[in-house]
PDB file of N, CA and C in Angstrom:
ATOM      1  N   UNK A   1     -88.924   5.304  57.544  1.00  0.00           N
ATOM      2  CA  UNK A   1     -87.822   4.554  56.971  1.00  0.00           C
ATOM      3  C   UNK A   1     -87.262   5.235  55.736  1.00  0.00           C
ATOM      4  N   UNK A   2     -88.135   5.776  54.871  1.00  0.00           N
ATOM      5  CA  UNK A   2     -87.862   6.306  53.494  1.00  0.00           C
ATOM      6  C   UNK A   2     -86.880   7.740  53.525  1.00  0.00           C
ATOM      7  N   UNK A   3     -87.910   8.049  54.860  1.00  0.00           N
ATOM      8  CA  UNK A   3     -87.199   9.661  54.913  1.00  0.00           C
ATOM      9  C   UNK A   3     -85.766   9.850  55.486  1.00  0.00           C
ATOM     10  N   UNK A   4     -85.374   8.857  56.253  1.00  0.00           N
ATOM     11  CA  UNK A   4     -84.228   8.609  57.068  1.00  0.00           C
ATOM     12  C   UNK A   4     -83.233   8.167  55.783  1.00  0.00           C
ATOM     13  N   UNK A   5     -83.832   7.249  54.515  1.00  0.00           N
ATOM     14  CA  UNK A   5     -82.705   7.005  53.940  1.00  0.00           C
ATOM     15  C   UNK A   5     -82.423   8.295  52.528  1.00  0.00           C
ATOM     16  N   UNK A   6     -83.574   9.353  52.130  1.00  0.00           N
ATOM     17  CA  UNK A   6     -83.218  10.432  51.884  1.00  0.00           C
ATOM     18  C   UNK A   6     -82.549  11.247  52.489  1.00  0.00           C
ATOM     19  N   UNK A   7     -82.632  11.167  54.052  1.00  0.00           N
ATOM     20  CA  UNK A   7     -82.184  11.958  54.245  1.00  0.00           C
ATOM     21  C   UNK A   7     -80.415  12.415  54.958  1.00  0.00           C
ATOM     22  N   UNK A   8     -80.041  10.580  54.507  1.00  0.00           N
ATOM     23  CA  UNK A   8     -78.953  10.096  54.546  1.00  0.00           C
ATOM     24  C   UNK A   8     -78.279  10.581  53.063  1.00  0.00           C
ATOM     25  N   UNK A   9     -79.173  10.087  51.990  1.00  0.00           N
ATOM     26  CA  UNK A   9     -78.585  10.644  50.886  1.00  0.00           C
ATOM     27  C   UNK A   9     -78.065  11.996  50.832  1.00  0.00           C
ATOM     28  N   UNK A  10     -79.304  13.079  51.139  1.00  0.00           N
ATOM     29  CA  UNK A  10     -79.307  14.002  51.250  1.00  0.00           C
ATOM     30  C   UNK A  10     -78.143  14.670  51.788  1.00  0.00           C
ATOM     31  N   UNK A  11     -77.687  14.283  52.957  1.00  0.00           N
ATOM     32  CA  UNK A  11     -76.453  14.456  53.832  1.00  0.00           C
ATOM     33  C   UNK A  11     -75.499  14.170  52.900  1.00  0.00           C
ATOM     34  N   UNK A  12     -75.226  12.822  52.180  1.00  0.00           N
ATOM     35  CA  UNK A  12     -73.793  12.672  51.396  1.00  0.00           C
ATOM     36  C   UNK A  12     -73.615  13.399  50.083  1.00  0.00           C
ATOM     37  N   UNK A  13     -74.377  13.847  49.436  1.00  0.00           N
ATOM     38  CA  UNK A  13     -74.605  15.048  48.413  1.00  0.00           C
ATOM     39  C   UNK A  13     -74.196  16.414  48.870  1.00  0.00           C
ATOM     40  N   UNK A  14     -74.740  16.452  49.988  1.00  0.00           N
ATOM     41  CA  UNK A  14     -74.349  18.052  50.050  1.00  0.00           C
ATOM     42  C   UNK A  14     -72.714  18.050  50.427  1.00  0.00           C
ATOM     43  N   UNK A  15     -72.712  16.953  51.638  1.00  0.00           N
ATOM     44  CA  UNK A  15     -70.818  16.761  52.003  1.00  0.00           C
ATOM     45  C   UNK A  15     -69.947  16.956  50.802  1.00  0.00           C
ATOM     46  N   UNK A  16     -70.676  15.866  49.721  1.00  0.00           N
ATOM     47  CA  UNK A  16     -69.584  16.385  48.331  1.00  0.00           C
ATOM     48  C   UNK A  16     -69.147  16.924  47.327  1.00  0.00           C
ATOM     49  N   UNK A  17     -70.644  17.796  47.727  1.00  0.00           N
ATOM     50  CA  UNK A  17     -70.554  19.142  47.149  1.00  0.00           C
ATOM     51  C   UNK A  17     -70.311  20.205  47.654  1.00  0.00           C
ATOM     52  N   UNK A  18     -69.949  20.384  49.042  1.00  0.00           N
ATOM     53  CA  UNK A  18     -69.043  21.245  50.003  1.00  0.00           C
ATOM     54  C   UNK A  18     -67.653  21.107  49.827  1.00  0.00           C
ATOM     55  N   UNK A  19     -67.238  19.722  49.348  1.00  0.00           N
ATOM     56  CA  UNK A  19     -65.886  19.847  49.416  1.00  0.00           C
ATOM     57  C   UNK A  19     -65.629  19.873  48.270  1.00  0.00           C
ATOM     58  N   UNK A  20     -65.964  19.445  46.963  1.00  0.00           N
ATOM     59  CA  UNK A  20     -65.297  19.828  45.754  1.00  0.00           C
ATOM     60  C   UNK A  20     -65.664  21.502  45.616  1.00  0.00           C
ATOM     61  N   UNK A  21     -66.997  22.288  46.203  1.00  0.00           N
ATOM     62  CA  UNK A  21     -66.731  23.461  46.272  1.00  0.00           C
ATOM     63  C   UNK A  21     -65.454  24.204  46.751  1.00  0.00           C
ATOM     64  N   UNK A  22     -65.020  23.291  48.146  1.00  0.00           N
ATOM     65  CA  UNK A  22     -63.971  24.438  48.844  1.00  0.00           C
ATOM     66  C   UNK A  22     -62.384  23.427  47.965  1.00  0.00           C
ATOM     67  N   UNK A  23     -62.625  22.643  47.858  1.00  0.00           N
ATOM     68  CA  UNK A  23     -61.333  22.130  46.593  1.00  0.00           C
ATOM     69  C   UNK A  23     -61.346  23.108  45.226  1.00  0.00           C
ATOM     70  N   UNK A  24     -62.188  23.391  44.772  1.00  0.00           N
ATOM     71  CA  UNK A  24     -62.288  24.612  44.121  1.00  0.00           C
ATOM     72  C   UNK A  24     -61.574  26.023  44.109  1.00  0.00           C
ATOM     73  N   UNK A  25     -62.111  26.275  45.114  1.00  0.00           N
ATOM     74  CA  UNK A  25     -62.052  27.644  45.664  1.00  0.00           C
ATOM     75  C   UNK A  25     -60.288  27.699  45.894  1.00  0.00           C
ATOM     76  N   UNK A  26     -59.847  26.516  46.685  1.00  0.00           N
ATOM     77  CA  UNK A  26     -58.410  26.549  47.067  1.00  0.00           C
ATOM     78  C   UNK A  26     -57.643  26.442  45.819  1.00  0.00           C
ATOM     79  N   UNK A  27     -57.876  25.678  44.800  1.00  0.00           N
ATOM     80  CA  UNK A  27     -57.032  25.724  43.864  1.00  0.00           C
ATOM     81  C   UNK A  27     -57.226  27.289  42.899  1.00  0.00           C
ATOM     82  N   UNK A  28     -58.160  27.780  42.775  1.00  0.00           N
ATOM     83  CA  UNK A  28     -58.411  29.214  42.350  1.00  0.00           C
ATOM     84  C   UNK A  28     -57.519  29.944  42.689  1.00  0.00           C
ATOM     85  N   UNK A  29     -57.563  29.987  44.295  1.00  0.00           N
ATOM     86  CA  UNK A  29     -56.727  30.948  45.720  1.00  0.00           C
ATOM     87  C   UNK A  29     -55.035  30.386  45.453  1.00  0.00           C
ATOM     88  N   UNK A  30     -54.956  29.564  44.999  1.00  0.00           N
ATOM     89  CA  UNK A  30     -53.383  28.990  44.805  1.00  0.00           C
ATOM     90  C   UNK A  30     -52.933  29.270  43.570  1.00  0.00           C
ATOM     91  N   UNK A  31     -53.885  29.036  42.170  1.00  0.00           N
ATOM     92  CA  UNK A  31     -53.565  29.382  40.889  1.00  0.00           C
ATOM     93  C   UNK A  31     -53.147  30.992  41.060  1.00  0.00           C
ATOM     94  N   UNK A  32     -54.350  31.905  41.527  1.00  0.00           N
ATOM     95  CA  UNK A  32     -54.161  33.635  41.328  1.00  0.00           C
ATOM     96  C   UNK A  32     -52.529  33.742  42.326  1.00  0.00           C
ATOM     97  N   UNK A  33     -52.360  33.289  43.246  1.00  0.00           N
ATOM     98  CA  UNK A  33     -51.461  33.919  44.130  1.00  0.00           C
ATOM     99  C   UNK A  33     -50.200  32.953  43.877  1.00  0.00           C
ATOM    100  N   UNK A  34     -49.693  31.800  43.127  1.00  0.00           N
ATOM    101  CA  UNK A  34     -48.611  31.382  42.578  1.00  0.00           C
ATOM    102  C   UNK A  34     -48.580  30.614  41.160  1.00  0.00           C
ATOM    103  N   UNK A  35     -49.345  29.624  41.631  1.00  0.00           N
ATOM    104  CA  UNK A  35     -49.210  29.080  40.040  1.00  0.00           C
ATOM    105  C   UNK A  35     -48.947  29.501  38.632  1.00  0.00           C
ATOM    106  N   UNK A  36     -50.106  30.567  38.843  1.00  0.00           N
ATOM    107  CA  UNK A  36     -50.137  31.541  37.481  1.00  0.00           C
ATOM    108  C   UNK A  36     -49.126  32.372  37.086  1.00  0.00           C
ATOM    109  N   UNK A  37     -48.132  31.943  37.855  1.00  0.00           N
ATOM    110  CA  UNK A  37     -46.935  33.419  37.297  1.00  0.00           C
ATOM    111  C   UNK A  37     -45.699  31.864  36.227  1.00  0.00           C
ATOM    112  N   UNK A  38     -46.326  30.580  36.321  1.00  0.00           N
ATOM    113  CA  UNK A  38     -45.362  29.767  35.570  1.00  0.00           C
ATOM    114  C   UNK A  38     -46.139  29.473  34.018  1.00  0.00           C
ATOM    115  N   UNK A  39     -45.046  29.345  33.509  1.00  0.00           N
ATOM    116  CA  UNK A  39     -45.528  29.718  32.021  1.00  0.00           C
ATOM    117  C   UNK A  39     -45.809  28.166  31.623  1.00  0.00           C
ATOM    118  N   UNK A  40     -45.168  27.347  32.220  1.00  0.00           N
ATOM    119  CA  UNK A  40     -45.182  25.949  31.683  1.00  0.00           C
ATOM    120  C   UNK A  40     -46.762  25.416  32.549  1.00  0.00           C
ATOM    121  N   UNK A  41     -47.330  25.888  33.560  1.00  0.00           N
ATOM    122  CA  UNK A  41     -48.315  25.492  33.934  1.00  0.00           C
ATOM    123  C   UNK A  41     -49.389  25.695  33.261  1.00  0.00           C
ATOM    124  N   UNK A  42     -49.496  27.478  32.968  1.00  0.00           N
ATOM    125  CA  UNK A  42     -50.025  28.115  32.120  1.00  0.00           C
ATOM    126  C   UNK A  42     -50.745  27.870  30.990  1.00  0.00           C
ATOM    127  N   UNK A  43     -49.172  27.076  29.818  1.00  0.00           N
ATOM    128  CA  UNK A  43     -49.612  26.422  28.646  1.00  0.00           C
ATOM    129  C   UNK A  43     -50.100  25.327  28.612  1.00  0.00           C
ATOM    130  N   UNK A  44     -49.766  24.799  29.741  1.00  0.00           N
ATOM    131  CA  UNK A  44     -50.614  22.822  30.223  1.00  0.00           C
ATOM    132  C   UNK A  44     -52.574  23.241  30.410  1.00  0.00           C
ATOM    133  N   UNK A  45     -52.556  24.433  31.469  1.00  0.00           N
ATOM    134  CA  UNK A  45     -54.016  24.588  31.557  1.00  0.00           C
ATOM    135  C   UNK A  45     -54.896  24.940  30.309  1.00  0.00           C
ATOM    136  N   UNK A  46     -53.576  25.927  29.137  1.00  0.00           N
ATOM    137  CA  UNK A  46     -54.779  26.712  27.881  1.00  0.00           C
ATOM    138  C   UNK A  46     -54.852  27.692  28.730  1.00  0.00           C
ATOM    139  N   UNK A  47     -54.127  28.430  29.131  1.00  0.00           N
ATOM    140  CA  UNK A  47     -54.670  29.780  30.281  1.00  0.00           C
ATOM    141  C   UNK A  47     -53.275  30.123  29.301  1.00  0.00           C
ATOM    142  N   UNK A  48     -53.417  30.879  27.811  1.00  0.00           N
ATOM    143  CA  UNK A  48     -52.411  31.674  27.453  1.00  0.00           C
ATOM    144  C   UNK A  48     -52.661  33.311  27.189  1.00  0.00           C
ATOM    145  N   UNK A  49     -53.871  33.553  27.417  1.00  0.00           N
ATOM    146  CA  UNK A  49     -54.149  35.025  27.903  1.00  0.00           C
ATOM    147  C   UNK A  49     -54.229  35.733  28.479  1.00  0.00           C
ATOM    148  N   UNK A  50     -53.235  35.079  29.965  1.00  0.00           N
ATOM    149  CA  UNK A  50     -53.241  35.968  31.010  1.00  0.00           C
ATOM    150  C   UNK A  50     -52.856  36.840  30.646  1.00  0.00           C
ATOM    151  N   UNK A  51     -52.967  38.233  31.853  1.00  0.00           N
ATOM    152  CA  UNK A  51     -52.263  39.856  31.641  1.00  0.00           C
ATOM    153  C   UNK A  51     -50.595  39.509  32.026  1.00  0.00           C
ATOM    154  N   UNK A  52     -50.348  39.038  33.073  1.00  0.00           N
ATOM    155  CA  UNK A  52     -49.192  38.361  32.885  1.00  0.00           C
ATOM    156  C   UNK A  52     -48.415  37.883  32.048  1.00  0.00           C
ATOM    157  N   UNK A  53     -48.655  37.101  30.962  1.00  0.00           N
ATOM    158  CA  UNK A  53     -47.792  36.863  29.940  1.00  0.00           C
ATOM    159  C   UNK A  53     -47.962  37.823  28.660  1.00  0.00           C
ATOM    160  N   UNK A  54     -48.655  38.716  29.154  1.00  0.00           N
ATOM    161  CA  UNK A  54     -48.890  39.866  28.438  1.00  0.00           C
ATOM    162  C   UNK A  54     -48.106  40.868  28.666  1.00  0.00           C
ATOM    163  N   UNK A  55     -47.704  41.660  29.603  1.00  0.00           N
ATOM    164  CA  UNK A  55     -46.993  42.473  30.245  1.00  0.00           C
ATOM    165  C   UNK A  55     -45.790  41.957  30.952  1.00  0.00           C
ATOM    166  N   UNK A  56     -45.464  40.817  30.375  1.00  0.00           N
ATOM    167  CA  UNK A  56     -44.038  40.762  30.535  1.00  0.00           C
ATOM    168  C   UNK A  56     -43.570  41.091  29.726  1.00  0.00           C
ATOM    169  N   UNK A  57     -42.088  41.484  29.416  1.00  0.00           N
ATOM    170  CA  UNK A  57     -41.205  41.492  27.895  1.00  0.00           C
ATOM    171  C   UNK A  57     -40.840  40.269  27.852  1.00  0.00           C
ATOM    172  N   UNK A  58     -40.642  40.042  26.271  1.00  0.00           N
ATOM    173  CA  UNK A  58     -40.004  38.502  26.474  1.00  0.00           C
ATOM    174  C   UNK A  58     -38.380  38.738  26.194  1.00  0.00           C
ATOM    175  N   UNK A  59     -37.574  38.099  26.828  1.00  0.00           N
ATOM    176  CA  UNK A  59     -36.045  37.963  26.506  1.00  0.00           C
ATOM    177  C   UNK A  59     -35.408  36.926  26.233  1.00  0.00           C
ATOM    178  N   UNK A  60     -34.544  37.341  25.410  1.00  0.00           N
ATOM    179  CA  UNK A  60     -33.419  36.145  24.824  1.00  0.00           C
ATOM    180  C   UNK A  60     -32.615  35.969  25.814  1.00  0.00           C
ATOM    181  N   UNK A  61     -31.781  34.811  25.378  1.00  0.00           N
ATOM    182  CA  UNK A  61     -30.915  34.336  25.810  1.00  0.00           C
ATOM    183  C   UNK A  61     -29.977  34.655  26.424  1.00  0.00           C
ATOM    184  N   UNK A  62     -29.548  35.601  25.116  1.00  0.00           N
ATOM    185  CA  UNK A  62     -28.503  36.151  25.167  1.00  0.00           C
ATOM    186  C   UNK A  62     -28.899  37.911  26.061  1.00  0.00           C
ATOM    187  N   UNK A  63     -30.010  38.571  26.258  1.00  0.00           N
ATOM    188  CA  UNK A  63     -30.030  39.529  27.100  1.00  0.00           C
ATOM    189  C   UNK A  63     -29.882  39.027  28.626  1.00  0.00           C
ATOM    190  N   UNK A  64     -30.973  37.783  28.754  1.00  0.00           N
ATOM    191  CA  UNK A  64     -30.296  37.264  30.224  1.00  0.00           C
ATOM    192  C   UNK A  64     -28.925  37.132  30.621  1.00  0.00           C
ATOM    193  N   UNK A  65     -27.835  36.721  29.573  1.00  0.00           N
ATOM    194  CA  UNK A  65     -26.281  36.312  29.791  1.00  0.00           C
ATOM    195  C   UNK A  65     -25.862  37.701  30.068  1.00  0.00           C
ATOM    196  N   UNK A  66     -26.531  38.924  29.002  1.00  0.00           N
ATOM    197  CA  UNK A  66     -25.467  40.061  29.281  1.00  0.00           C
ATOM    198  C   UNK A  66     -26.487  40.929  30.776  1.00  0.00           C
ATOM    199  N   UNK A  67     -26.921  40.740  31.469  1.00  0.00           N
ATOM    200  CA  UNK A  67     -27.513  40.782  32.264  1.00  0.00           C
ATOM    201  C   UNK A  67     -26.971  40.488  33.341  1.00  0.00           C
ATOM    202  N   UNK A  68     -26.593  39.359  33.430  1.00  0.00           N
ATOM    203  CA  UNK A  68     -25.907  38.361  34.801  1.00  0.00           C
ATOM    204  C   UNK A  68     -25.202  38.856  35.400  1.00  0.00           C
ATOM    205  N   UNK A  69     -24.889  38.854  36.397  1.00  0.00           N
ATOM    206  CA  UNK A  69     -23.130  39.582  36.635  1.00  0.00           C
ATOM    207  C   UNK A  69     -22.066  38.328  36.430  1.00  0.00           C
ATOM    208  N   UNK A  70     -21.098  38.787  36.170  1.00  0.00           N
ATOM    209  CA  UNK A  70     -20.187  38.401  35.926  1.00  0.00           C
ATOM    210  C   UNK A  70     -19.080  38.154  36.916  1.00  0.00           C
ATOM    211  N   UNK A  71     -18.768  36.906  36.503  1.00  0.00           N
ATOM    212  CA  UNK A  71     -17.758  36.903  38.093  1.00  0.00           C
ATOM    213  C   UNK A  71     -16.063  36.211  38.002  1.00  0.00           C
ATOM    214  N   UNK A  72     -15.477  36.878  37.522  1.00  0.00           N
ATOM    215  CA  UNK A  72     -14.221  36.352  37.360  1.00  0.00           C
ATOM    216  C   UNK A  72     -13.609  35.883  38.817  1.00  0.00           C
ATOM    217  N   UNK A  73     -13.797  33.870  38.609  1.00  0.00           N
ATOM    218  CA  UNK A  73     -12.992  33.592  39.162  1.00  0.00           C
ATOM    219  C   UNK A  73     -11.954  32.803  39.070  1.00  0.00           C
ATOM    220  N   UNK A  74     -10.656  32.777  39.561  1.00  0.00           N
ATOM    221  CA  UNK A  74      -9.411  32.143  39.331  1.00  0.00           C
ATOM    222  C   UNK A  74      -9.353  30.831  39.055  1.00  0.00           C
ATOM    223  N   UNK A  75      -9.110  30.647  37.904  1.00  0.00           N
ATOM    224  CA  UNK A  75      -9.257  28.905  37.383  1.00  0.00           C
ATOM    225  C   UNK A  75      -8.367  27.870  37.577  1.00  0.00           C
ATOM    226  N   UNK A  76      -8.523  26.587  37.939  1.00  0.00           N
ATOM    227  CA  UNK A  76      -7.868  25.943  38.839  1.00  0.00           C
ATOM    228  C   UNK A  76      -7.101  25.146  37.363  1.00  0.00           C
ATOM    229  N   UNK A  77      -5.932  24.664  38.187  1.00  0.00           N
ATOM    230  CA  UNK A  77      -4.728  24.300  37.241  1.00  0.00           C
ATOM    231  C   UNK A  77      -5.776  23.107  36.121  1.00  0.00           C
ATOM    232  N   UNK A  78      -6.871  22.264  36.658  1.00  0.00           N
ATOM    233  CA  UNK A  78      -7.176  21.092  35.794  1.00  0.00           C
ATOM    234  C   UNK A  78      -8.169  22.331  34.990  1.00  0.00           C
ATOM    235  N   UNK A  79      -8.713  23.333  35.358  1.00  0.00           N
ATOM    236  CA  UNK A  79      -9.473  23.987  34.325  1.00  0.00           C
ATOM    237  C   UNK A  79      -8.503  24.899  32.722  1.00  0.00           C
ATOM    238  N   UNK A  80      -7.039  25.030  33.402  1.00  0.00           N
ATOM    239  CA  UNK A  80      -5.960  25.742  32.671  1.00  0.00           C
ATOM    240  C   UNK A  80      -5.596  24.682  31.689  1.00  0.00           C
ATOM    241  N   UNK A  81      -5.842  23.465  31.729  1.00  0.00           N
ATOM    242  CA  UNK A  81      -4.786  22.341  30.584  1.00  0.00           C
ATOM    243  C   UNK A  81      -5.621  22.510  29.238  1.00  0.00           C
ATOM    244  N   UNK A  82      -4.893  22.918  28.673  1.00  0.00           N
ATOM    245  CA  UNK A  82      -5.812  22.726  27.254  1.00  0.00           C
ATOM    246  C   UNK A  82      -6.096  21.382  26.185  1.00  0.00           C
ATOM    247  N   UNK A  83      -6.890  21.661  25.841  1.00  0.00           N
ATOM    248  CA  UNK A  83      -7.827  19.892  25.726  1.00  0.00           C
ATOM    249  C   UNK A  83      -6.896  19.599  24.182  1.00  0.00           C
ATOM    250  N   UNK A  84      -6.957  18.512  23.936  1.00  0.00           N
ATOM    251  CA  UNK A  84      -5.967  17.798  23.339  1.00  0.00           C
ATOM    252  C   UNK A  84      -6.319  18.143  21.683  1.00  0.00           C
ATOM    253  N   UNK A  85      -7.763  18.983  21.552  1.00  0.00           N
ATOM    254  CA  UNK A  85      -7.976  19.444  20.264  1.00  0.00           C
ATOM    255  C   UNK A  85      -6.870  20.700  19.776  1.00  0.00           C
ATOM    256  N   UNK A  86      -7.149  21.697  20.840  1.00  0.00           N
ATOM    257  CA  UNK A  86      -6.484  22.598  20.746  1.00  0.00           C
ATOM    258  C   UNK A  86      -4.833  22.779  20.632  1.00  0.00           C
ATOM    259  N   UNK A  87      -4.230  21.331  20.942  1.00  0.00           N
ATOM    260  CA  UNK A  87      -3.078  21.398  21.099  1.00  0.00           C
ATOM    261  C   UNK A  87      -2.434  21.219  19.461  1.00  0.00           C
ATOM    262  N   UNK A  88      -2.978  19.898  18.712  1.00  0.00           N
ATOM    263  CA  UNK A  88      -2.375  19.557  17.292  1.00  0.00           C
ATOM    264  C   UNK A  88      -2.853  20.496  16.537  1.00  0.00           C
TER     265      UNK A  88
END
């Protein structure tokens, strides 16, 4: 009787420690191969020493804007009216 209900225990211990192992393992396998490249996740975990945020450059604002391409397109008559500051 005793051994049957150890060995019931026994069984539900190891089950849930198989799966928070492989819950583990998957979030590891998901952090290295995406998570970790976001900076806002990053600073939520305390993971601010990756090589990653190391070997990036950091950029302004303004290098991203002159960066962009640029795209002149033709502005529609309600974008042409000039706003009622500019007029007085």
């Amino acid at each position: 009787m005793w051994q049957s209900v150890g060995l019931t225990l026994l069984v539900i211990v190891a089950t849930l420690v198989c799966a928070l192992l492989f819950m583990l393992f998957g979030w590891y396998v998901v952090w290295q191969l995406f998570l970790s490249k976001f900076k806002f996740l990053r600073e939520l975990v305390g993971d601010a020493g990756t090589p990653q945020a190391e070997t990036q450059p950091s950029e302004t604002k303004n290098e991203r804007a002159s960066n962009a391409p640029t795209r002149n397109r033709p502005r529609t008559a309600r974008q042409r009216v000039a706003s009622p500051e500019s007029t007085s």
